[in-house]
Protein backbone atom coordinates (compact mmCIF):
# COMPACT_ATOMS: atom_id res chain seq x y z
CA UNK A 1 0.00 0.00 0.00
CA UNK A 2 1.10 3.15 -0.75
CA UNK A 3 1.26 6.32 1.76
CA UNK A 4 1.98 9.85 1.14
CA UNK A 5 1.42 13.06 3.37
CA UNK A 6 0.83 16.61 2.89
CA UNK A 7 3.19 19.02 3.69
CA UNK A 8 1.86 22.74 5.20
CA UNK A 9 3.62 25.65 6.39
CA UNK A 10 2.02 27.89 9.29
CA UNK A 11 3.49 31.21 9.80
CA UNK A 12 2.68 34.37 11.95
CA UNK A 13 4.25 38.00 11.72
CA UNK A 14 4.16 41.61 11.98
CA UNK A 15 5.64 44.41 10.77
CA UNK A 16 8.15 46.35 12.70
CA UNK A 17 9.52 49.76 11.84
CA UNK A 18 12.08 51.29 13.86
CA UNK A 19 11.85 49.47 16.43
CA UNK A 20 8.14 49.89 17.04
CA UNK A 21 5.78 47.31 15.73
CA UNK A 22 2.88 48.58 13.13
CA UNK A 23 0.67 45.99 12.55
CA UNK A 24 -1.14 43.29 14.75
CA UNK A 25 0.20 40.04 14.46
CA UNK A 26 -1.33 38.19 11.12
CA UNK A 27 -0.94 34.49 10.29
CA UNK A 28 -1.34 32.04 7.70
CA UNK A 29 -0.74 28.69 6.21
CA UNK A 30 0.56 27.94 2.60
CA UNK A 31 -0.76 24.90 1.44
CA UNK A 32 0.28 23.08 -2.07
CA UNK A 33 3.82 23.02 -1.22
CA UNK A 34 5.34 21.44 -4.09
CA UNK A 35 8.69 20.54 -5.72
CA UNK A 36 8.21 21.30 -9.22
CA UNK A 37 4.44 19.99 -9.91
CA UNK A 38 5.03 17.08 -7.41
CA UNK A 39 2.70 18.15 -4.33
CA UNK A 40 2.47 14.61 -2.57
CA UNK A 41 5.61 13.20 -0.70
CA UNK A 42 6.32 9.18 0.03
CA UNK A 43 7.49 8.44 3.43
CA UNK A 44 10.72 7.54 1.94
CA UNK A 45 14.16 9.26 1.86
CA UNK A 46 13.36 10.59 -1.80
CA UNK A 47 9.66 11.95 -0.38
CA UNK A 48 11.61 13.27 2.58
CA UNK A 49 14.18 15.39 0.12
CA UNK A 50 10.98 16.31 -2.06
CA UNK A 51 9.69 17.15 0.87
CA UNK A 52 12.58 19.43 2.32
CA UNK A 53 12.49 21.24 -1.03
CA UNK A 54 9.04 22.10 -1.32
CA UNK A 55 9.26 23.73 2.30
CA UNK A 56 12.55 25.62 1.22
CA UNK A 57 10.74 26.87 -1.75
CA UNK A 58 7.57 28.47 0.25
CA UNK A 59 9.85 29.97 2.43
CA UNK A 60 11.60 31.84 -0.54
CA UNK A 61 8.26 32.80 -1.72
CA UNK A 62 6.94 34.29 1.75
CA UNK A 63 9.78 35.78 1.75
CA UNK A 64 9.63 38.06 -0.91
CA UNK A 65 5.83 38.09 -0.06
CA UNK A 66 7.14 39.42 2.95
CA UNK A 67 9.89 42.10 1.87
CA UNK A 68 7.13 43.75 -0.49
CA UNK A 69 4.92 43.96 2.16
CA UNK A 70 6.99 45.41 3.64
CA UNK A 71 8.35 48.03 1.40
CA UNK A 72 4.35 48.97 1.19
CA UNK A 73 4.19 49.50 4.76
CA UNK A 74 7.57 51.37 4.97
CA UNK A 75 5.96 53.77 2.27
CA UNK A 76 2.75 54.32 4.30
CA UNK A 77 5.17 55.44 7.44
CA UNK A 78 6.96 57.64 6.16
């Protein structure tokens, strides 16, 4: 029989300018983490790498989520 799992990523954050934080504290969960189209991961070494590389992928794309947020907010404080 074959088993896979889902992979999600939960985050919270805020903004923070100068020291002083500007927005409540907002959170979220990316779902469809995938490594190229692959979005299902065996419980195998390979499915764990997959796996590992889908994550590291969202977390690139918060991240620039993130620093453009960012950049907006900066703009509205200033």
């Amino acid at each position: 029989m074959k088993h896979t799992y889902h992979v999600h990523l939960w985050y919270a954050y805020r903004f923070v300018h100068n020291h002083k934080f500007k927005t409540p504290w907002k959170t979220g969960m990316k779902t469809h983490l995938a490594d190229g189209m692959k979005d299902f991961f065996d419980p195998n070494i390979e499915g764990k790498k997959s796996a590992q590389s889908a994550v590291s992928t969202a977390k690139r794309d918060l991240l620039k989520k993130f620093e453009k947020e960012l950049k907006e907010e900066c703009e509205k404080h200033h």
